[in-house]
Protein backbone atom coordinates (compact mmCIF):
# COMPACT_ATOMS: atom_id res chain seq x y z
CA UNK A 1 0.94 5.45 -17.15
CA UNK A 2 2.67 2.68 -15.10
CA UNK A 3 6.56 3.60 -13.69
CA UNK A 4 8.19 0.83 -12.61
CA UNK A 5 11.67 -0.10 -10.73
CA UNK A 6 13.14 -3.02 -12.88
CA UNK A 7 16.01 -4.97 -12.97
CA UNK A 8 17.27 -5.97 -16.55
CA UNK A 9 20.57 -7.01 -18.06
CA UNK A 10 22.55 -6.42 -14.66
CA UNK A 11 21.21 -3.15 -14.29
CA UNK A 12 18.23 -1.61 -11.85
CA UNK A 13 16.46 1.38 -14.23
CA UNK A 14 13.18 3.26 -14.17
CA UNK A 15 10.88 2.24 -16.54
CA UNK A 16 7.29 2.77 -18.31
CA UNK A 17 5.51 -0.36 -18.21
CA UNK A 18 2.81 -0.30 -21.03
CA UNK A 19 0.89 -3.67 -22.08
CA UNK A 20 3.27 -6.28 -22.01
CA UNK A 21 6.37 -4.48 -22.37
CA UNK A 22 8.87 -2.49 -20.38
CA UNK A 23 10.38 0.82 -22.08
CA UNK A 24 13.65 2.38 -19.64
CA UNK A 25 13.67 5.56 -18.50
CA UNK A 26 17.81 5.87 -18.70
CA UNK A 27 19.84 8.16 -15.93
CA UNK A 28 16.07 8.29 -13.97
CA UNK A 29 14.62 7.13 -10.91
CA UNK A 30 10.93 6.63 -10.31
CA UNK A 31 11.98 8.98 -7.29
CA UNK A 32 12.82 11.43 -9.55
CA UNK A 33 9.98 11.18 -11.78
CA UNK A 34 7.82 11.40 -8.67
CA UNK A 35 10.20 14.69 -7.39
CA UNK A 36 9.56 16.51 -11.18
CA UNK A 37 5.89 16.12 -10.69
CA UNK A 38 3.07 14.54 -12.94
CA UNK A 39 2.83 16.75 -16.01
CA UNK A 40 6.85 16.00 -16.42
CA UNK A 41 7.24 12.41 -15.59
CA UNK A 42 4.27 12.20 -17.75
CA UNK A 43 6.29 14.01 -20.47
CA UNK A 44 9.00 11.59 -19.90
CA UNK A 45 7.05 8.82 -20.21
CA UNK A 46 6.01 8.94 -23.41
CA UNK A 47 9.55 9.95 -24.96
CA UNK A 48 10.42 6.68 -23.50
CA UNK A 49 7.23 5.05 -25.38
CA UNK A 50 8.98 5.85 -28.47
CA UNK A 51 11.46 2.69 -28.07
CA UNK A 52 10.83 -0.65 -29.22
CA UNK A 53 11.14 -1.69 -25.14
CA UNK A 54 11.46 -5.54 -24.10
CA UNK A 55 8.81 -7.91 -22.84
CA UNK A 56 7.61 -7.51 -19.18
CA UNK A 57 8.78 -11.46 -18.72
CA UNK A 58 12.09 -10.91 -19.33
CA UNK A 59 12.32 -8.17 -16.24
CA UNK A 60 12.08 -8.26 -12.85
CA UNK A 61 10.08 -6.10 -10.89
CA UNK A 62 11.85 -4.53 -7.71
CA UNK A 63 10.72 -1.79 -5.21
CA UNK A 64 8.90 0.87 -6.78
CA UNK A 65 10.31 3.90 -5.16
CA UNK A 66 11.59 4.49 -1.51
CA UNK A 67 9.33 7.37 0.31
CA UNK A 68 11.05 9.10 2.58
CA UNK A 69 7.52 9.12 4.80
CA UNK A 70 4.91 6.45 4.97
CA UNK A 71 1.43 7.06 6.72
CA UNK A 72 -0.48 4.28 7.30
CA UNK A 73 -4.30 5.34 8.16
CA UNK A 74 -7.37 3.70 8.77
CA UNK A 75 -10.12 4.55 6.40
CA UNK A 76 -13.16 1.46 6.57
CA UNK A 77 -15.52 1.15 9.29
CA UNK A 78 -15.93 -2.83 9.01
CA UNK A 79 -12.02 -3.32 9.20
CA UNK A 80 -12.33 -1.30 12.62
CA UNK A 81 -15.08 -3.15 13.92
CA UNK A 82 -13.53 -6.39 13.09
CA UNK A 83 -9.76 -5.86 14.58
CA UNK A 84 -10.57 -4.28 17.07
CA UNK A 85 -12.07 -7.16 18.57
CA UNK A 86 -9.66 -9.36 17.61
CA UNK A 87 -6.88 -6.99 18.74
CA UNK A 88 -8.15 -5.03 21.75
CA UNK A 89 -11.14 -7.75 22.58
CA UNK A 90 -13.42 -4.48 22.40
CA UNK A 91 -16.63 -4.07 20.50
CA UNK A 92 -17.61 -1.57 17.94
CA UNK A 93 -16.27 1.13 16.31
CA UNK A 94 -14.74 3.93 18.87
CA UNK A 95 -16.72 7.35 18.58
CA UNK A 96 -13.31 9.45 17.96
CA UNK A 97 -12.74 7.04 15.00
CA UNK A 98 -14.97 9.07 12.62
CA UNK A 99 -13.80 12.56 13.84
CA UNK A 100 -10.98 12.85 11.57
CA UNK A 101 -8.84 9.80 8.95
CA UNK A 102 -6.47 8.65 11.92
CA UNK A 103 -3.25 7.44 10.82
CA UNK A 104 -0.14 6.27 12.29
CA UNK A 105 3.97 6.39 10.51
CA UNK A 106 5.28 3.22 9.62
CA UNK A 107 9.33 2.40 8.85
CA UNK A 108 10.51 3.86 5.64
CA UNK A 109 13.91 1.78 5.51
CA UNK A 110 11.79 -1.39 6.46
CA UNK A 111 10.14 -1.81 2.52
CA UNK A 112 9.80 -4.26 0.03
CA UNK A 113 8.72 -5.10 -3.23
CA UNK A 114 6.76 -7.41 -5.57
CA UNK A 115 7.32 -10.91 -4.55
CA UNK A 116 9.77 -9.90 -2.35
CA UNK A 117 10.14 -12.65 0.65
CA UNK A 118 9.21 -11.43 4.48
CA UNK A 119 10.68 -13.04 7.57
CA UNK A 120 7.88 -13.47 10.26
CA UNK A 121 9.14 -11.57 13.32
CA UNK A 122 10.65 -13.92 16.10
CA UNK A 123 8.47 -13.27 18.55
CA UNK A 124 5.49 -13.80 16.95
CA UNK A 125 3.00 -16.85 15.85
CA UNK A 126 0.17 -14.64 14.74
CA UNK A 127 1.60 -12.97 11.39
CA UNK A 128 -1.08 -11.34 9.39
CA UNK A 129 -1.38 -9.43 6.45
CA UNK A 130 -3.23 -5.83 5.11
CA UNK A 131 -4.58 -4.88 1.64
CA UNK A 132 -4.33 -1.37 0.81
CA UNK A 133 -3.86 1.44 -1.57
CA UNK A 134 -1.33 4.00 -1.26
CA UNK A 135 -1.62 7.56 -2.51
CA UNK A 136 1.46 9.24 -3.48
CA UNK A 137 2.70 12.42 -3.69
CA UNK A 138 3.70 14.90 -6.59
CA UNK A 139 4.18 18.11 -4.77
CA UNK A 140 5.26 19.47 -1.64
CA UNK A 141 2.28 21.44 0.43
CA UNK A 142 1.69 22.76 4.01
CA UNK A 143 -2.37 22.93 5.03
CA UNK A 144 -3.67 21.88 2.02
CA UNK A 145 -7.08 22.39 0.75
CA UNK A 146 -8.80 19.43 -0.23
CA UNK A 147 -8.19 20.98 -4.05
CA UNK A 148 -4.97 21.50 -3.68
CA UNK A 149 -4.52 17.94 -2.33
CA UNK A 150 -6.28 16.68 -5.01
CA UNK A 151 -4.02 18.59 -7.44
CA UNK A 152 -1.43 16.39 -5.75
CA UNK A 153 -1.73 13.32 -6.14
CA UNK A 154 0.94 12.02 -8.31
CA UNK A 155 -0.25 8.52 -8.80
CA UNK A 156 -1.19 5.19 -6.67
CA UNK A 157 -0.07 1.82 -5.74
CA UNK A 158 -0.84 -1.56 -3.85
CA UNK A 159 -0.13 -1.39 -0.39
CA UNK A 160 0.66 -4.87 1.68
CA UNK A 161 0.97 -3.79 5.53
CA UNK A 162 2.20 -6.85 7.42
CA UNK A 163 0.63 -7.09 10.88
CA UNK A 164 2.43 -9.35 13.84
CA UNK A 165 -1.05 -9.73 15.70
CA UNK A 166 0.35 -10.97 18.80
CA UNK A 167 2.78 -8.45 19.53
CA UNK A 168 0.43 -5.62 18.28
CA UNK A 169 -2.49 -6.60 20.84
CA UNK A 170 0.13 -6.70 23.98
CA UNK A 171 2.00 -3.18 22.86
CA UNK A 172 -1.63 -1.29 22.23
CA UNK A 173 -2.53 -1.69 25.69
CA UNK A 174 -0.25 0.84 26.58
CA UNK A 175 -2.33 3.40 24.19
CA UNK A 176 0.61 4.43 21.85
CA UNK A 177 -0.40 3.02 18.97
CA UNK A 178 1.50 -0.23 17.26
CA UNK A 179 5.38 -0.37 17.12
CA UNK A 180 7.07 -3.90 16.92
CA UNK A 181 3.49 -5.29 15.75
CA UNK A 182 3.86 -3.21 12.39
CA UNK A 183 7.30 -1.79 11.80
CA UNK A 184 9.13 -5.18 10.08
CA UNK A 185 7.74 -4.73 6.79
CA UNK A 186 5.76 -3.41 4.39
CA UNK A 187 5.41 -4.11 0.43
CA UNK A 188 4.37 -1.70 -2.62
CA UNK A 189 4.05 -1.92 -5.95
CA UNK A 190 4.16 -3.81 -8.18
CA UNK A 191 4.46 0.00 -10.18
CA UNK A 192 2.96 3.46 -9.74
CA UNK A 193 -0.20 4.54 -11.63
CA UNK A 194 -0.21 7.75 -12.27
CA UNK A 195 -3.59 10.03 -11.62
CA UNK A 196 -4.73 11.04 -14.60
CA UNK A 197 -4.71 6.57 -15.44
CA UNK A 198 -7.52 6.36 -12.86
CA UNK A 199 -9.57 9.81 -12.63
CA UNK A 200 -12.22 7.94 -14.70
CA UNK A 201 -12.32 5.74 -11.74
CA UNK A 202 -13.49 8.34 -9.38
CA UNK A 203 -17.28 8.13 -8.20
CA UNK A 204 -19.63 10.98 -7.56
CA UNK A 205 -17.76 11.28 -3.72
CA UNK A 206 -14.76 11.89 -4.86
CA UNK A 207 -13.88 8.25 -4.14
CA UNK A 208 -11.98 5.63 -6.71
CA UNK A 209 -14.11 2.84 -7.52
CA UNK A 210 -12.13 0.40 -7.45
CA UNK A 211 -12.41 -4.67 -6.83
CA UNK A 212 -10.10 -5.10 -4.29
CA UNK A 213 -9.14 -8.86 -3.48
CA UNK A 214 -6.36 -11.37 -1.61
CA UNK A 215 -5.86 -14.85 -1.51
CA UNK A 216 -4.09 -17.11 0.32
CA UNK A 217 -1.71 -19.86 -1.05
CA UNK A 218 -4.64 -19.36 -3.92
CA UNK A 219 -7.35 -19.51 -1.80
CA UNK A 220 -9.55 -16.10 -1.97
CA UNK A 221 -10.00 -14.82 1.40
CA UNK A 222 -10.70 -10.99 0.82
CA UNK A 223 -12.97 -8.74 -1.40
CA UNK A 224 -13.84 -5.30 -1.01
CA UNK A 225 -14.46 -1.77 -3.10
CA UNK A 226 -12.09 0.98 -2.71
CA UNK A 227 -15.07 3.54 -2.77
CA UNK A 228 -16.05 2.24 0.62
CA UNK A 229 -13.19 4.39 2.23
CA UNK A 230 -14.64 6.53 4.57
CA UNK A 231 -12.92 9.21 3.50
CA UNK A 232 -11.13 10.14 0.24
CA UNK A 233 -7.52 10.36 -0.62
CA UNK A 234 -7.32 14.17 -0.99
CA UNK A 235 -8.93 14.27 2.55
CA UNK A 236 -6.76 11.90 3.87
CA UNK A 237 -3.55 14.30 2.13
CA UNK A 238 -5.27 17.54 3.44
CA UNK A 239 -5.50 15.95 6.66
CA UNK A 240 -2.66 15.16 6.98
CA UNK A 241 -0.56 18.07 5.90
CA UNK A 242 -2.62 19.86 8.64
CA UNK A 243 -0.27 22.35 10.68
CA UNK A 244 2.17 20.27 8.93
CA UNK A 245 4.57 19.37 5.78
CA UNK A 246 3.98 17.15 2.69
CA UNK A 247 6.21 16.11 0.61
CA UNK A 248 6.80 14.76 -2.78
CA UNK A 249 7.13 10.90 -2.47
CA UNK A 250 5.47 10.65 0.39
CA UNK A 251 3.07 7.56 0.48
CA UNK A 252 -0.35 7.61 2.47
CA UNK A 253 -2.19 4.61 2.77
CA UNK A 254 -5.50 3.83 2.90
CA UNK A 255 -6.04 1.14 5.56
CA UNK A 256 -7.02 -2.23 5.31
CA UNK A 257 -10.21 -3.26 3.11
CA UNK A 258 -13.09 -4.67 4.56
CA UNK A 259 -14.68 -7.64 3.93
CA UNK A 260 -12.06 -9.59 4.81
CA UNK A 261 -9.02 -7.43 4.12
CA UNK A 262 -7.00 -8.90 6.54
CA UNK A 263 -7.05 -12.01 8.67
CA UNK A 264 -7.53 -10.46 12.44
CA UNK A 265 -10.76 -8.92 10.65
CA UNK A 266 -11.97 -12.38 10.33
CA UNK A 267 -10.93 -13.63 13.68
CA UNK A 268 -12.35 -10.79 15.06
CA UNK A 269 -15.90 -11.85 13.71
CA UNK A 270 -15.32 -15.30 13.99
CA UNK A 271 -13.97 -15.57 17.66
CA UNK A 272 -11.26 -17.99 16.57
CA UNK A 273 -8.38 -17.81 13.74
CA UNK A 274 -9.89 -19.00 10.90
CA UNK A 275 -7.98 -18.77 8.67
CA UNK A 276 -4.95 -19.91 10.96
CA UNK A 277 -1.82 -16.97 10.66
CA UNK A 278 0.48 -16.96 8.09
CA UNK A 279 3.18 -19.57 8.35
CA UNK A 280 6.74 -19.81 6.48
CA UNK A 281 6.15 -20.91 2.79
CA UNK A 282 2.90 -19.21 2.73
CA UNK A 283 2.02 -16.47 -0.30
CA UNK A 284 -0.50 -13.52 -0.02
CA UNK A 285 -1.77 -12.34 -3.71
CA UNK A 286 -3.47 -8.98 -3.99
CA UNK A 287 -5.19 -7.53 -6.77
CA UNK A 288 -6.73 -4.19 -7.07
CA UNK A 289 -8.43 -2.89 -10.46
CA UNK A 290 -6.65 -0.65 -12.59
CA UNK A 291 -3.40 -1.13 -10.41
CA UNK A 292 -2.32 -4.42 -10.25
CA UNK A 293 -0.51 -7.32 -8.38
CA UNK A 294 1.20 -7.73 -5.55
CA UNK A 295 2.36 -10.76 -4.44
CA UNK A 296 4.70 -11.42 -1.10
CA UNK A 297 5.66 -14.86 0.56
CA UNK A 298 6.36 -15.33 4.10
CA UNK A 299 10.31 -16.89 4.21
CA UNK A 300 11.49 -19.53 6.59
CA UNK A 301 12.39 -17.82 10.09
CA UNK A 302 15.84 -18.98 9.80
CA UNK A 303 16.31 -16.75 6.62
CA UNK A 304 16.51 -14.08 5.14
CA UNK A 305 14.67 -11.02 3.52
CA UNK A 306 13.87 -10.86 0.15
């Protein structure tokens, strides 16, 4: 099942999205839905199934749901290899990297949804963008088992992770981790799938199967499978509620795709930008199987957020 954020006849409603048409969930949130759990916003779902709905066209799609936590990690070996020449001017893939799914926090109140319009940061001529997928939550937990985090996983969604290169390589050298390089914006959406949608997805591992691609102003510059994560999403939630606290709505990402996920990934290989960094005007596509789209276009400095 697909739960959507629309807006519709001057109003902003949860909603099933199923086929070509859009069914509200009235006096909901998909923050709610994701707070009851699967089996119940599953139950909810297809009550709201029951009406004659309108067409998807005739809606617009808005931010998902707002997580109260967003983990970003960093989950394919290639993407590594590739920024971190590009960023750090370093080769290969750091030792520590495959001791445990790293993963940073990223600005909750700094989110933004399909299509929605990003301002490049001021400071920076190297903008850059990141295909993901993002896991989210169903349940609160504390030192999960991978089971339990498995038993989870509410549902998934497409993760853009907008990168300022420039300012990332300069405030890394200090050894933190990024800050201004990462915190201006990140999109989801363009809905939530929900768990059970994609369990025939998973492989053998443990690991969802799934084409992911971007493009470019409609050129393809990215393609890569899900399964090549190096770890899995339940190890990535077990992980991460280590000696810690999960919650529900909380969104973990995977980390960029390889193969071209991302554009310092390229320049990294290549030893030049090519492509050149995103410029005002400019829109980034991504697709992933059995998800969706997400599209996002870079606005004029001068303006404003979408």
């Amino acid at each position: 099942m697909r739960f959507a954020t629309v807006a519709h006849g001057g109003r902003t409603v949860a909603a099933v999205v199923a086929r070509d048409r859009v069914h509200e969930l009235p006096d909901r949130t998909v923050a709610d839905l994701v707070a009851s759990g699967l089996a119940a916003a599953l139950e909810a779902g297809g009550a709201a199934l029951a009406g004659p709905g309108v067409p998807l066209a005739d809606v617009t799609l808005a931010l998902p749901y707002r997580p109260a936590s967003v983990r970003d990690f960093v989950t394919f070996e290639s993407h590594v290899e590739g920024v971190r020449r590009s960023v750090e001017g370093a080769a290969g893939v750091p030792s520590a990297w495959y001791d445990a799914p790293t993963f940073y926090f990223t600005n909750p109140h700094a989110l933004y949804g399909p299509g929605a319009a990003i301002r490049r940061p001021a400071h920076s001529r190297a903008l850059d963008f990141e295909l993901e997928v993002g896991v989210v939550l169903g349940r609160d937990g504390a030192s999960l088992s991978e089971a339990e985090a498995h038993d989870a996983i509410f549902g998934y969604t497409v993760v853009n992770d907008w990168s300022a290169r420039d300012l990332q390589a300069r405030e890394m050298q200090v050894g933190l981790g990024p800050a201004k390089g990462k915190d201006f914006a990140t999109s989801i959406g363009p809905w939530l799938v929900t768990a059970d949608e994609l369990a025939p997805r998973l492989d053998g591992s443990g690991r969802l199967d799934l084409d992911c691609r971007v493009s470019v102003n409609g050129v393809p510059i990215g393609r890569d499978r899900l399964a090549h994560m190096h770890w899995t999403f339940p190890q990535l939630i077990a992980y991460a509620s280590r000696d810690s606290v999960v919650r529900a709505g909380d969104l973990l990402a995977s980390g960029t795709t390889g193969g071209g996920g991302c554009l310092a990934e390229l320049w990294g290989r290549r030893g030049s930008q090519d492509p050149p960094p995103l410029e005002p005007g400019d829109e980034v596509v991504m697709r992933v199987e059995g998800i969706g789209e997400l599209a996002g276009t870079v606005a004029d400095d001068a303006g404003g957020r979408g």
